[in-house]
PDB file of N, CA and C in Angstrom:
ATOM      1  N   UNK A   1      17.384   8.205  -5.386  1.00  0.00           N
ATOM      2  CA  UNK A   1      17.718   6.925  -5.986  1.00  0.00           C
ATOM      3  C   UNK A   1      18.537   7.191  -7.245  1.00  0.00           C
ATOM      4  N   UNK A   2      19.800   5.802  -7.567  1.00  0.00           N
ATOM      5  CA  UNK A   2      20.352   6.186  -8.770  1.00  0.00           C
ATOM      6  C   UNK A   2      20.230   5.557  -9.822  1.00  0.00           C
ATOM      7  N   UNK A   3      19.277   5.557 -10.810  1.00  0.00           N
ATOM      8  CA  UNK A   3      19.795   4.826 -12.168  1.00  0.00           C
ATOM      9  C   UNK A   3      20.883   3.927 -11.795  1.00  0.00           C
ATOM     10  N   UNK A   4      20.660   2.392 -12.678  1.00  0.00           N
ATOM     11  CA  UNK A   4      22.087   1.870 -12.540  1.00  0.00           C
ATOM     12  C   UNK A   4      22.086   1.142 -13.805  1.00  0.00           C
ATOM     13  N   UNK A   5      23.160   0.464 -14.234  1.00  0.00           N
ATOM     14  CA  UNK A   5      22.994  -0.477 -15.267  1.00  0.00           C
ATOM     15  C   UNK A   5      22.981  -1.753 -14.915  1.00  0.00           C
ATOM     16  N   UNK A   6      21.792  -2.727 -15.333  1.00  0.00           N
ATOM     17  CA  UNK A   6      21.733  -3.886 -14.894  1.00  0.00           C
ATOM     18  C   UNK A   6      21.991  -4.677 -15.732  1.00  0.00           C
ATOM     19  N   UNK A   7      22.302  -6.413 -15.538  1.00  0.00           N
ATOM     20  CA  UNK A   7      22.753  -7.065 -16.249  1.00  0.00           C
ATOM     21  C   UNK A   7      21.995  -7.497 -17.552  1.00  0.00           C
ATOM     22  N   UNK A   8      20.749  -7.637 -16.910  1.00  0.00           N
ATOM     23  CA  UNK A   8      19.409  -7.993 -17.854  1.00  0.00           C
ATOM     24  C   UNK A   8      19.432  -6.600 -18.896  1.00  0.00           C
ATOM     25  N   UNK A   9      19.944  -5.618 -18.565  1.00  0.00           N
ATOM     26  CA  UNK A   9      19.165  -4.027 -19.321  1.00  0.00           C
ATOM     27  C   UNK A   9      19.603  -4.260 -20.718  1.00  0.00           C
ATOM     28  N   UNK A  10      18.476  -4.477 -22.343  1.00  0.00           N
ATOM     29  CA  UNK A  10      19.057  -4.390 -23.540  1.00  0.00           C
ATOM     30  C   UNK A  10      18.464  -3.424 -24.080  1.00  0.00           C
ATOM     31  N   UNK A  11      18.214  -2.080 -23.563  1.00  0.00           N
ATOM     32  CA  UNK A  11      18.028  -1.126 -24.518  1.00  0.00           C
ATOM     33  C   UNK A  11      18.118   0.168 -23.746  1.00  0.00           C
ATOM     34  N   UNK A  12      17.796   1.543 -24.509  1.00  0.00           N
ATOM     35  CA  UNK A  12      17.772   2.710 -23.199  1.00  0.00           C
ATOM     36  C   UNK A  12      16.684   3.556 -23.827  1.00  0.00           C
ATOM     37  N   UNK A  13      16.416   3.746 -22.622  1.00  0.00           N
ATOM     38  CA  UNK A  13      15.330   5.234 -23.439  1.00  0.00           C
ATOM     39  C   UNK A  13      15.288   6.583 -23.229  1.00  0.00           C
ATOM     40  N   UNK A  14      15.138   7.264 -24.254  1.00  0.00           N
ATOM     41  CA  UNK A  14      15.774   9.015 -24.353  1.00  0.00           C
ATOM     42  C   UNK A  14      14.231   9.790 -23.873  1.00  0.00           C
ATOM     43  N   UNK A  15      14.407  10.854 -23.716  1.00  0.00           N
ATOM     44  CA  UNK A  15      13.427  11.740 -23.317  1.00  0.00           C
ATOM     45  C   UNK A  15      12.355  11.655 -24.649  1.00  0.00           C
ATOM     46  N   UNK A  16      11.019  11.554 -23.832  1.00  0.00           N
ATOM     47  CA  UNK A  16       9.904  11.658 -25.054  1.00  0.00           C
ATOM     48  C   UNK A  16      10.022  12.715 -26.136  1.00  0.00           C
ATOM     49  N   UNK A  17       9.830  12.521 -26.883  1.00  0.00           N
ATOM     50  CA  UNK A  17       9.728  13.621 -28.177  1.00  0.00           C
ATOM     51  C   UNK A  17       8.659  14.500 -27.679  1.00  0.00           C
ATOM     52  N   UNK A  18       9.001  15.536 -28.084  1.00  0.00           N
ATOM     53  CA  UNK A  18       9.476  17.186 -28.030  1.00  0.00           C
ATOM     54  C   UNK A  18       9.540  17.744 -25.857  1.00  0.00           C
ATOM     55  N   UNK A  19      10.152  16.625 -25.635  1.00  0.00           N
ATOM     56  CA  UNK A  19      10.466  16.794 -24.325  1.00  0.00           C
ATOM     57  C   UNK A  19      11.186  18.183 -23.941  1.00  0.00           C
ATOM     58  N   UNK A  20      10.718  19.512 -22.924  1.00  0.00           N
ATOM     59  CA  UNK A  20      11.661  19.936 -22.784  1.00  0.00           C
ATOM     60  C   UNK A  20      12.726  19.978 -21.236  1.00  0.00           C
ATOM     61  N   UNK A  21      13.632  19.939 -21.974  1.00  0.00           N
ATOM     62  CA  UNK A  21      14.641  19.888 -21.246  1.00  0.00           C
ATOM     63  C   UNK A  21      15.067  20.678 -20.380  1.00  0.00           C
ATOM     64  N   UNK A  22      14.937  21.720 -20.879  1.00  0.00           N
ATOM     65  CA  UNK A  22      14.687  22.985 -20.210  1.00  0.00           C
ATOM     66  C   UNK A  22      13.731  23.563 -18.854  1.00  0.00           C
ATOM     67  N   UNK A  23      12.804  22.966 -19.242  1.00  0.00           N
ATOM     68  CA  UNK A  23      12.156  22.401 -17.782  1.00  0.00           C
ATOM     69  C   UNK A  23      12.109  21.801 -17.040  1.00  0.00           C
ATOM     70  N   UNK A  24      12.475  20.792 -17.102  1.00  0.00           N
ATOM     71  CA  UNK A  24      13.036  19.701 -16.414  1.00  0.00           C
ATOM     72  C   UNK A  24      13.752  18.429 -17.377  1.00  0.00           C
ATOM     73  N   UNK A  25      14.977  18.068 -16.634  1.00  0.00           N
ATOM     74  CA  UNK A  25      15.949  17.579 -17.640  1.00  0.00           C
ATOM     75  C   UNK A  25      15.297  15.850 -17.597  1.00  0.00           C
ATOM     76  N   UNK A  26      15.915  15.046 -17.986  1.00  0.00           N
ATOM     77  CA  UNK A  26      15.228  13.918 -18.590  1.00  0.00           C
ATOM     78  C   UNK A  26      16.531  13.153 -19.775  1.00  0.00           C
ATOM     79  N   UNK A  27      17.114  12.558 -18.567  1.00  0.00           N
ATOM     80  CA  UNK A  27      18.460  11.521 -19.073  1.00  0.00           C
ATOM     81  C   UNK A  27      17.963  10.521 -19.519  1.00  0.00           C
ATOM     82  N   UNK A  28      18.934   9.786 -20.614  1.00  0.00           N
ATOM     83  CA  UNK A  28      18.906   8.306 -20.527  1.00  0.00           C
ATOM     84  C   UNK A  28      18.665   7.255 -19.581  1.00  0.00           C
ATOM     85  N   UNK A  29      17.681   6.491 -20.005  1.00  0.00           N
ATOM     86  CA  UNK A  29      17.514   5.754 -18.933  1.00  0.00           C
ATOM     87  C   UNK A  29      17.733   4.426 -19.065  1.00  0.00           C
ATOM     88  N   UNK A  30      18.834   3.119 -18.923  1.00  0.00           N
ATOM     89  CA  UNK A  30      18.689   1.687 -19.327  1.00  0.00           C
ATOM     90  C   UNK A  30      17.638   1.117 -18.938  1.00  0.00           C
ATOM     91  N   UNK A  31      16.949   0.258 -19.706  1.00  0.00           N
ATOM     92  CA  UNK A  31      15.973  -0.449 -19.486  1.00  0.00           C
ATOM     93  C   UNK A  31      16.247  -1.836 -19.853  1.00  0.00           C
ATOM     94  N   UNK A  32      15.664  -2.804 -19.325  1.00  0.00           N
ATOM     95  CA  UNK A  32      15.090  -4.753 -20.056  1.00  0.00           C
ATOM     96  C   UNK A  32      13.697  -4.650 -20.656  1.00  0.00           C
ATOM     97  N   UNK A  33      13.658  -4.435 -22.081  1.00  0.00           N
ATOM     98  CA  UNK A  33      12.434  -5.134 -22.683  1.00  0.00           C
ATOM     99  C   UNK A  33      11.903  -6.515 -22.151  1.00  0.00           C
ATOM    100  N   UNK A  34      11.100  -6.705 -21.463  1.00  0.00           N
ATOM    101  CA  UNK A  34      10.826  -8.282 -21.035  1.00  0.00           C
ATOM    102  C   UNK A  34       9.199  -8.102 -21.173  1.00  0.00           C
ATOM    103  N   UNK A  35       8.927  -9.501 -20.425  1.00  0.00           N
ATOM    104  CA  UNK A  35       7.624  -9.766 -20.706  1.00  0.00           C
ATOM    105  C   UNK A  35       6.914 -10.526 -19.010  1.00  0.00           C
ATOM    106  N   UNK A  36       5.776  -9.335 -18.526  1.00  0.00           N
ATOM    107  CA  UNK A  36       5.006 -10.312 -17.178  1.00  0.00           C
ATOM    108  C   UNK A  36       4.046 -10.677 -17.349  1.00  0.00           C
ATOM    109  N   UNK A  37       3.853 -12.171 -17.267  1.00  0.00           N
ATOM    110  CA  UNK A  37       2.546 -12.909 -17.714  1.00  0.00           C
ATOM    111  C   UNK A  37       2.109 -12.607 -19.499  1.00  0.00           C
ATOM    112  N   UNK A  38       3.669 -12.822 -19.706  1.00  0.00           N
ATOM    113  CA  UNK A  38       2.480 -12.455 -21.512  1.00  0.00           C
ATOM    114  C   UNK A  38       2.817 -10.729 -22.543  1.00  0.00           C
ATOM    115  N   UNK A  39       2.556 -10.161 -21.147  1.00  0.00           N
ATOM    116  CA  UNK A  39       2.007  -8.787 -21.213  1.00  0.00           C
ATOM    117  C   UNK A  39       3.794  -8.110 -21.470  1.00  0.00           C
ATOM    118  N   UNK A  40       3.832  -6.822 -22.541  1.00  0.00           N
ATOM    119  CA  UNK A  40       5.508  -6.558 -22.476  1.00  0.00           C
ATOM    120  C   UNK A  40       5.427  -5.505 -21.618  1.00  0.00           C
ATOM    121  N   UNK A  41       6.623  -5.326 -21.263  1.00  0.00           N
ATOM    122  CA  UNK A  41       7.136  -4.593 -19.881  1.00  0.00           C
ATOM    123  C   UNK A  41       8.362  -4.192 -20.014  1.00  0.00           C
ATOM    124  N   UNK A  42       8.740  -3.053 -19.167  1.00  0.00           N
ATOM    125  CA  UNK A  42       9.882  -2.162 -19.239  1.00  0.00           C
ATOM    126  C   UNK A  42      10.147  -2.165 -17.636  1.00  0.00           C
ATOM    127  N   UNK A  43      11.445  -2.574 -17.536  1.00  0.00           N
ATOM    128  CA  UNK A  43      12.260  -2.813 -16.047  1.00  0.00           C
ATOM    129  C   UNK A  43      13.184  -1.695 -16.651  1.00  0.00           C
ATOM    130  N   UNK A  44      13.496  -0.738 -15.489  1.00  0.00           N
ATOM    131  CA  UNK A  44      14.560   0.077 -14.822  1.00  0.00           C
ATOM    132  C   UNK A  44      15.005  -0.257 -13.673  1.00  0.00           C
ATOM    133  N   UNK A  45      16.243  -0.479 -13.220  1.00  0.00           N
ATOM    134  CA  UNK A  45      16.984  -0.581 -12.012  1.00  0.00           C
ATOM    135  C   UNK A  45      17.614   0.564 -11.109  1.00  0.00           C
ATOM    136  N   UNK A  46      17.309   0.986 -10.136  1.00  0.00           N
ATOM    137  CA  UNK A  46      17.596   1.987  -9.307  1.00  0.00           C
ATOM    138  C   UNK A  46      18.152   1.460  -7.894  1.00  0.00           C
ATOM    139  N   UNK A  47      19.101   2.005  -7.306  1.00  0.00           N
ATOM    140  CA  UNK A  47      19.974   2.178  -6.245  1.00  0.00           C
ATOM    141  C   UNK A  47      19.826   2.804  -5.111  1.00  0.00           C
ATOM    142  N   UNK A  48      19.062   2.951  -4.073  1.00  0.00           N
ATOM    143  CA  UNK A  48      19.081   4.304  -3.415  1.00  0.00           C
ATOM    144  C   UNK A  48      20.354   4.654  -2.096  1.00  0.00           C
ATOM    145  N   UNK A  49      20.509   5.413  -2.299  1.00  0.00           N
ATOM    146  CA  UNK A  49      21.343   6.082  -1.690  1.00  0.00           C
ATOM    147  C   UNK A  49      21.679   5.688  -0.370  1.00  0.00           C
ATOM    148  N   UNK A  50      22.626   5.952   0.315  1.00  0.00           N
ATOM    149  CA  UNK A  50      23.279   5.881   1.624  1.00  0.00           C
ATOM    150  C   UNK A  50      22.408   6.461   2.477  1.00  0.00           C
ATOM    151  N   UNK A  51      21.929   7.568   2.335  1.00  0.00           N
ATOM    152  CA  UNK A  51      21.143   8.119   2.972  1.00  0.00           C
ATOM    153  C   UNK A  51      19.451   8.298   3.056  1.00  0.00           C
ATOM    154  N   UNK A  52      19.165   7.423   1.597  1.00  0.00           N
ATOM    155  CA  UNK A  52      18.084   7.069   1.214  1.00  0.00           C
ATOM    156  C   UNK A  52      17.218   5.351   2.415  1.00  0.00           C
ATOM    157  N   UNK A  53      18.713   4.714   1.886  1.00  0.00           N
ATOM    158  CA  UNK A  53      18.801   3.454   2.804  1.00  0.00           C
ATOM    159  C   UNK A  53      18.379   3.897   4.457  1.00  0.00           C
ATOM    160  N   UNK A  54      18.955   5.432   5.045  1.00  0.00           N
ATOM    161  CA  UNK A  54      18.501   5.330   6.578  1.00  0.00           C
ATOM    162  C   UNK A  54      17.639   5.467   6.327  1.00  0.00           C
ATOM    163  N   UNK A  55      16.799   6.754   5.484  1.00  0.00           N
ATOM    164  CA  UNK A  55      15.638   7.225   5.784  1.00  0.00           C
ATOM    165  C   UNK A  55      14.020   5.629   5.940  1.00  0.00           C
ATOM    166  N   UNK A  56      14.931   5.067   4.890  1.00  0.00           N
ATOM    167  CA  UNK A  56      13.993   3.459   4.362  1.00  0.00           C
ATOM    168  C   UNK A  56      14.291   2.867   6.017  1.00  0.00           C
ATOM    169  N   UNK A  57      15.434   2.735   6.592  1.00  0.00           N
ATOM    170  CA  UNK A  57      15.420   2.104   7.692  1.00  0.00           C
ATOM    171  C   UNK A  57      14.603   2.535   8.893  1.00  0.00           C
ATOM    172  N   UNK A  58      14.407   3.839   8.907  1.00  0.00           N
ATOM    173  CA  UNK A  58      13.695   4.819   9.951  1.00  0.00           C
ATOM    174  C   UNK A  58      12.263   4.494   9.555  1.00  0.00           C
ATOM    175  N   UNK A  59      11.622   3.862   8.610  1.00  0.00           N
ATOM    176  CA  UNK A  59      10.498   3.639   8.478  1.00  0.00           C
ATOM    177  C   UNK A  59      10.007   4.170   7.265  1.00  0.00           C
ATOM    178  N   UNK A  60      11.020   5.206   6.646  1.00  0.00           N
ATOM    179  CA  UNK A  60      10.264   6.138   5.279  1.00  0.00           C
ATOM    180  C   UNK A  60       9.739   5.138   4.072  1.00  0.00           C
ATOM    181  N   UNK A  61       9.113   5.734   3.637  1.00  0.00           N
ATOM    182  CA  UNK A  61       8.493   5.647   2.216  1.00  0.00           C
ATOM    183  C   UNK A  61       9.457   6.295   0.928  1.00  0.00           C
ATOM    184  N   UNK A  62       9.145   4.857  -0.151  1.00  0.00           N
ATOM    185  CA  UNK A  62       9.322   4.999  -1.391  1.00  0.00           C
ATOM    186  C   UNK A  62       8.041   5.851  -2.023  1.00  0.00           C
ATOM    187  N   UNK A  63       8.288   7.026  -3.036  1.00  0.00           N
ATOM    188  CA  UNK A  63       7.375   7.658  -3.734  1.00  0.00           C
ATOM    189  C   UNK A  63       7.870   7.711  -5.298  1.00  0.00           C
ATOM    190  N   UNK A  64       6.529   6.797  -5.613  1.00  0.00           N
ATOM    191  CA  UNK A  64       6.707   7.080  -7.395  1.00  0.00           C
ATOM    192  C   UNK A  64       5.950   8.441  -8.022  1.00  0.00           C
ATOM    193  N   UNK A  65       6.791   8.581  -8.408  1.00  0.00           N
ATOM    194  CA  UNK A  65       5.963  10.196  -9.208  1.00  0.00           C
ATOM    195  C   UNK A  65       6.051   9.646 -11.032  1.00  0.00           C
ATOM    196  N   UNK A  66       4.772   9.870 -11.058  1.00  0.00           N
ATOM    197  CA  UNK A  66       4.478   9.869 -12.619  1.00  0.00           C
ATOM    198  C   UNK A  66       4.480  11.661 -13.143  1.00  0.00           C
ATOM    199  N   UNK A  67       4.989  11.958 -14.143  1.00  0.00           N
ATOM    200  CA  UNK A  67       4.893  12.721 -14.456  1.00  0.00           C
ATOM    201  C   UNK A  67       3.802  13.262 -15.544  1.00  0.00           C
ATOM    202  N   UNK A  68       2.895  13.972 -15.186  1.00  0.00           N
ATOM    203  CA  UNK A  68       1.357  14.330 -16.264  1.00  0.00           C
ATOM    204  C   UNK A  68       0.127  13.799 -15.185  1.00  0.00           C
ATOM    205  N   UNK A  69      -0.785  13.453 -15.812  1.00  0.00           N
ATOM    206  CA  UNK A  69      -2.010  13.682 -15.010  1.00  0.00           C
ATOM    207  C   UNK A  69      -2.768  12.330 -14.578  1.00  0.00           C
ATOM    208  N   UNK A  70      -1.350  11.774 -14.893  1.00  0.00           N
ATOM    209  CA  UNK A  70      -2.355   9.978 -14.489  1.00  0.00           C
ATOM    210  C   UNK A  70      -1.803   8.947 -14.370  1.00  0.00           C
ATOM    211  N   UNK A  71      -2.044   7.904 -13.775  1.00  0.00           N
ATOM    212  CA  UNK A  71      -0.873   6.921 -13.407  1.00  0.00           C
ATOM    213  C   UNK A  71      -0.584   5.610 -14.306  1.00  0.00           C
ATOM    214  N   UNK A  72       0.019   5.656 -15.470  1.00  0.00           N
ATOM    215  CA  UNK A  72      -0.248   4.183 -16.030  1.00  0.00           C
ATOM    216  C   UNK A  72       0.007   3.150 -15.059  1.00  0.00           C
ATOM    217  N   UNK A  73       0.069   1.726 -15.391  1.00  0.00           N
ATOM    218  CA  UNK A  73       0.169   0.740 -14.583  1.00  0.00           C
ATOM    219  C   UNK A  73       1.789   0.650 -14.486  1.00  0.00           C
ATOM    220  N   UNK A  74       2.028   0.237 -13.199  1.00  0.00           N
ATOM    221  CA  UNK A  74       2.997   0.313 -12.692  1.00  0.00           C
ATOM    222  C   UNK A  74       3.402  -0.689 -11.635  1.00  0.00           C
ATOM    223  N   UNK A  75       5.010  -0.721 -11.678  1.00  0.00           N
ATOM    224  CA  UNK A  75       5.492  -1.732  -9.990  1.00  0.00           C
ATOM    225  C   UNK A  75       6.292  -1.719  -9.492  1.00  0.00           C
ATOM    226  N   UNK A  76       6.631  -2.019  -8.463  1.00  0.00           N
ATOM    227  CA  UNK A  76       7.587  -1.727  -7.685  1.00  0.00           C
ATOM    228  C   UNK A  76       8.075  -2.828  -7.106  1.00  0.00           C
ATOM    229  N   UNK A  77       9.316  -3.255  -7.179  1.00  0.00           N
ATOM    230  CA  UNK A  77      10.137  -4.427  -6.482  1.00  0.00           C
ATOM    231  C   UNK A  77      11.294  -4.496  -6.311  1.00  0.00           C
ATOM    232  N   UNK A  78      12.152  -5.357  -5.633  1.00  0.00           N
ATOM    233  CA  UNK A  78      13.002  -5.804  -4.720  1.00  0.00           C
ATOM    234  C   UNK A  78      13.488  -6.534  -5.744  1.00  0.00           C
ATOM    235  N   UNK A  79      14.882  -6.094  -6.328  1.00  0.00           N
ATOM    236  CA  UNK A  79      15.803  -7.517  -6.849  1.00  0.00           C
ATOM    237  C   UNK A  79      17.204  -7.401  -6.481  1.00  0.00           C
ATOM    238  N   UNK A  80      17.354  -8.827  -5.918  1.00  0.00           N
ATOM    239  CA  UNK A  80      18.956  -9.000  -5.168  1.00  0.00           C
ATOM    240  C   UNK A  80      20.078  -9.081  -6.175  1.00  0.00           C
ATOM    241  N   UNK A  81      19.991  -8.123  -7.319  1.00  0.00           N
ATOM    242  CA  UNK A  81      21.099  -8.470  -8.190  1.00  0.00           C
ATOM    243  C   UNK A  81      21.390  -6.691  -8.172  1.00  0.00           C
TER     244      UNK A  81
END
């Protein structure tokens, strides 16, 4: 999947402090500060690929990987923009 810039996105976020890079790299990422039910929230927009799209058509699975030892709350959705 690719990072994209969305219309809603007003801010970006850099690799956590004392991130290394060196181990695994960790780009900019655009984000929308918004708010669900109240609660604030961070939207990223992603693209997947040409070839991502067959594998999704063949039946595959989307996999979120959190990185560290635990899953904060999280979601996953569909937007036609």
């Amino acid at each position: 999947m690719n990072k994209h810039q969305h219309h809603t996105n007003n801010d970006v976020l850099g690799a956590p402090k004392d991130w290394d890079q060196a181990q695994l790299p960790c780009s900019a990422l655009p984000i929308t500060r918004t708010e669900c039910d109240g609660i604030p929230a961070v939207v990223s927009y992603w693209k997947p690929t040409e070839n991502e799209v067959a594998i999704l058509a063949a039946g595959g699975s989307i996999a979120l990987w959190v990185i560290g030892s635990t899953m904060p709350p999280v979601m996953l959705a569909v937007d036609a923009q």
